[in-house]
C-alpha atoms as a PDB file:
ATOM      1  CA  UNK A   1      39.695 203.753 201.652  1.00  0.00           C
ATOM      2  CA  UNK A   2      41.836 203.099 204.870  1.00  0.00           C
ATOM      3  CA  UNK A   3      41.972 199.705 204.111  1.00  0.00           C
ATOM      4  CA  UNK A   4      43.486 200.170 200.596  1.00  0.00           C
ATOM      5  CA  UNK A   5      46.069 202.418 201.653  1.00  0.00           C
ATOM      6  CA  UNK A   6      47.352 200.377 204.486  1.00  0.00           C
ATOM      7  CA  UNK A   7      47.442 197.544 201.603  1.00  0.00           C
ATOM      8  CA  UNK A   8      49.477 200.090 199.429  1.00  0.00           C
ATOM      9  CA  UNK A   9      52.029 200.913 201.882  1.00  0.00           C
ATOM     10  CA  UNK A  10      52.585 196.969 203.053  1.00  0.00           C
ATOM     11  CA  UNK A  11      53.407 196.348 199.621  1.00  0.00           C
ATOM     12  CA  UNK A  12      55.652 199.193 198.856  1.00  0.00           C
ATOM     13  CA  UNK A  13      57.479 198.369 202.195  1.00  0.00           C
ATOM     14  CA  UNK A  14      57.351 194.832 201.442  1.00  0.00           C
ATOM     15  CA  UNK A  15      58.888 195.285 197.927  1.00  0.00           C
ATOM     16  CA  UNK A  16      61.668 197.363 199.492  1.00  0.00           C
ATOM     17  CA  UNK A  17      62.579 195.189 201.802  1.00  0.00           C
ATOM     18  CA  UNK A  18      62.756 191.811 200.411  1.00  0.00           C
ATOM     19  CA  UNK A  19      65.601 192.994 198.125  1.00  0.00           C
ATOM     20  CA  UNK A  20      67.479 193.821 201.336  1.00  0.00           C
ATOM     21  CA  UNK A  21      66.618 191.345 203.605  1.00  0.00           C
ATOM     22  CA  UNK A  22      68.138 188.695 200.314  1.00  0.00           C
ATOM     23  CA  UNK A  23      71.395 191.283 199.855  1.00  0.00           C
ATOM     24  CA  UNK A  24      71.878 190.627 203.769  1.00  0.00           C
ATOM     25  CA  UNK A  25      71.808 187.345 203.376  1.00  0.00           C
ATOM     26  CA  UNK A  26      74.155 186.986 200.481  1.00  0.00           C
ATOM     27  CA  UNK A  27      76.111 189.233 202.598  1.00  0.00           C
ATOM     28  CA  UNK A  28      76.155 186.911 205.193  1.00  0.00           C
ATOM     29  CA  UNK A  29      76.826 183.880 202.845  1.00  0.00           C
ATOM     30  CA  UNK A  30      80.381 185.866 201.734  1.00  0.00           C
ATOM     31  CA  UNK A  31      80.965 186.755 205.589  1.00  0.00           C
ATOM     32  CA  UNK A  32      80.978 183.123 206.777  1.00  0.00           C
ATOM     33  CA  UNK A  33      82.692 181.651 203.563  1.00  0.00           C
ATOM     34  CA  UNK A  34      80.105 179.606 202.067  1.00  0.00           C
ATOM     35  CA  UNK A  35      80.989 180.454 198.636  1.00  0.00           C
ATOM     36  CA  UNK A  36      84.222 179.849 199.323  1.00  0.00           C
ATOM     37  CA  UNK A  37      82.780 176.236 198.521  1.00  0.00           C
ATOM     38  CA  UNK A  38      79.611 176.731 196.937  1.00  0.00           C
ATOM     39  CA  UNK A  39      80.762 179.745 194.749  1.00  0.00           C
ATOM     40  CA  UNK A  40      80.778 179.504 191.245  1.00  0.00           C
ATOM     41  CA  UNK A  41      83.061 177.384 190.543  1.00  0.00           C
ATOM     42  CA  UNK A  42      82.417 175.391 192.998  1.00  0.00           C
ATOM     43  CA  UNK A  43      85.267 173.703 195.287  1.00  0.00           C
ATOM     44  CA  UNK A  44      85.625 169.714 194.644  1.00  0.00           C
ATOM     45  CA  UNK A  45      82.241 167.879 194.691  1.00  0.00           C
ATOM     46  CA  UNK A  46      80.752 171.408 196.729  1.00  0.00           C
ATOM     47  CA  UNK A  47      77.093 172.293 195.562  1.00  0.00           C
ATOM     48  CA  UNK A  48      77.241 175.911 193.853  1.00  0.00           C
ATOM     49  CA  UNK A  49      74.322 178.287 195.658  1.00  0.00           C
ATOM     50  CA  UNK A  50      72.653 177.802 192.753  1.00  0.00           C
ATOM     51  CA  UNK A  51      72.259 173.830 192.794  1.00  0.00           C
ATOM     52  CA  UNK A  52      71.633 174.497 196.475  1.00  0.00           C
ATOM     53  CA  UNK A  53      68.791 176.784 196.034  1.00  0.00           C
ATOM     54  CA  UNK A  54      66.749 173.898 193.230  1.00  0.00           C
ATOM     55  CA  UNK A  55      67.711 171.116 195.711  1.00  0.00           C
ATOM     56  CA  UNK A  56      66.164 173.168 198.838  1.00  0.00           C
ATOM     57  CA  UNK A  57      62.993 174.401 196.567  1.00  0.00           C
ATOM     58  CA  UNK A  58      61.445 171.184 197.752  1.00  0.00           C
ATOM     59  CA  UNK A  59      61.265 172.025 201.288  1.00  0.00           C
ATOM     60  CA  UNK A  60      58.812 175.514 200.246  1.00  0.00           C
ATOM     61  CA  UNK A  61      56.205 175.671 202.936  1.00  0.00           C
ATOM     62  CA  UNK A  62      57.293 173.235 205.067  1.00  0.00           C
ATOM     63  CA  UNK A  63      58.319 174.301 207.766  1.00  0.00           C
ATOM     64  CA  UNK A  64      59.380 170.702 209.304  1.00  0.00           C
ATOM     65  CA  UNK A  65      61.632 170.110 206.804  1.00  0.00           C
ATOM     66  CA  UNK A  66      63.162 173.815 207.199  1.00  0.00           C
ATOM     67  CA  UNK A  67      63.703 173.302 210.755  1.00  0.00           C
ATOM     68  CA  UNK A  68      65.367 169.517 209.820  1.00  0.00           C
ATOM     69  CA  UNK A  69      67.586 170.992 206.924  1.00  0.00           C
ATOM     70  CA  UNK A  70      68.369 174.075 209.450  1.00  0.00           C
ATOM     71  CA  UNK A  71      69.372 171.668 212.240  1.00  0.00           C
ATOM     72  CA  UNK A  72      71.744 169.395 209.477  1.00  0.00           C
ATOM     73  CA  UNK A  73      73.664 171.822 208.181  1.00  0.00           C
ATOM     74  CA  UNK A  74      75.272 172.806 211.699  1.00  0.00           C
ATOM     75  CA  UNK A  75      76.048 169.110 212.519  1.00  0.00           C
ATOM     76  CA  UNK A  76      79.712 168.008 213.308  1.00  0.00           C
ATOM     77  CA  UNK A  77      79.617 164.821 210.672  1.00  0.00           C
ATOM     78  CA  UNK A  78      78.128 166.750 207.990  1.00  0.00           C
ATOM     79  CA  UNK A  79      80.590 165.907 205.013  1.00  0.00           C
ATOM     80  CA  UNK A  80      82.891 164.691 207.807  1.00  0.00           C
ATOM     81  CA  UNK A  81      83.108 167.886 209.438  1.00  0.00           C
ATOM     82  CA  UNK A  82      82.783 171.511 208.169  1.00  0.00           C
ATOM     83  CA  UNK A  83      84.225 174.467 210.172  1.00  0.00           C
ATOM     84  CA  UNK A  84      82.154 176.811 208.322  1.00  0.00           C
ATOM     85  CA  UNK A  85      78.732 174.909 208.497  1.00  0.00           C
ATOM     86  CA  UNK A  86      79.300 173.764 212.307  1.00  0.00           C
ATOM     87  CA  UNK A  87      80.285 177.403 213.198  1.00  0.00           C
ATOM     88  CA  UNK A  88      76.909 178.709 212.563  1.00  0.00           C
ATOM     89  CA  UNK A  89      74.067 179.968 214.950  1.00  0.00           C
ATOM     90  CA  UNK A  90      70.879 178.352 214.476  1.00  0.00           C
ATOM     91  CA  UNK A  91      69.121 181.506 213.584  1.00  0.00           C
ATOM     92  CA  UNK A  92      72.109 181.739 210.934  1.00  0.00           C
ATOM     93  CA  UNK A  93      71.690 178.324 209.683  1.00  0.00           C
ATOM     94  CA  UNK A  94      67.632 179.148 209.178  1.00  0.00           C
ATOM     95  CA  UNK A  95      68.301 182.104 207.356  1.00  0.00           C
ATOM     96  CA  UNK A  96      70.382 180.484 205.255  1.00  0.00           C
ATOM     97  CA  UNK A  97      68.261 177.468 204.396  1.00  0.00           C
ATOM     98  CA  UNK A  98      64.508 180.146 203.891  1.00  0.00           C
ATOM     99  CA  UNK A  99      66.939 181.891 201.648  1.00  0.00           C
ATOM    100  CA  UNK A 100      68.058 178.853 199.721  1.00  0.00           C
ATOM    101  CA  UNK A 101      64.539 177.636 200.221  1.00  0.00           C
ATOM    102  CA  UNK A 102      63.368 180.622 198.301  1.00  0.00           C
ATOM    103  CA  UNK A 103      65.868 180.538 195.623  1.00  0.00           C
ATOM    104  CA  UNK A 104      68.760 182.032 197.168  1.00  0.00           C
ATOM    105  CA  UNK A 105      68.594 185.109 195.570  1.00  0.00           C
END
């Protein structure tokens, strides 16, 4: 019976907070910019979120490939040289890519 209940309230916490913990990251997104490029529409050759989100689906549950994709999008050369991207922490740059890695929504 303890069990169960401790099962119940995970998921009712868990099902509360996911939609926050993805609204913080969207907020995030609009506080550093990002859709200033990647918006909808997007600016010059720019990815929207969207494409983003199906191109970093690959990298579910690998967490190698998160940590590589995290690492790339703060380099200096990176589409030769993106204020935005290279101004990022690493912990922001890993949120960002789990997000996109789990659809960016």
């Amino acid at each position: 019976m303890k069990t169960a209940t401790l099962l119940r309230t995970g998921a009712v916490w868990l099902a509360a907070t996911l939609p926050l913990m993805a609204s913080a990251n969207m907020n995030l997104a609009l506080d550093k910019g990002c859709l200033n490029c990647h918006g909808t529409p997007p600016r010059g050759q720019a990815p929207t979120m969207a494409q983003l989100a199906q191109h970093f689906a690959s990298a579910q549950g690998n967490e190698a490939e998160i940590a590589r994709r995290s690492a790339h999008l703060r380099e200096h050369h990176l589409f030769g040289g993106v204020p935005a991207h290279e101004r990022l922490s690493a912990d922001e740059a890993e949120r960002f890519v789990r997000w996109l890695v789990d659809g960016g929504r």
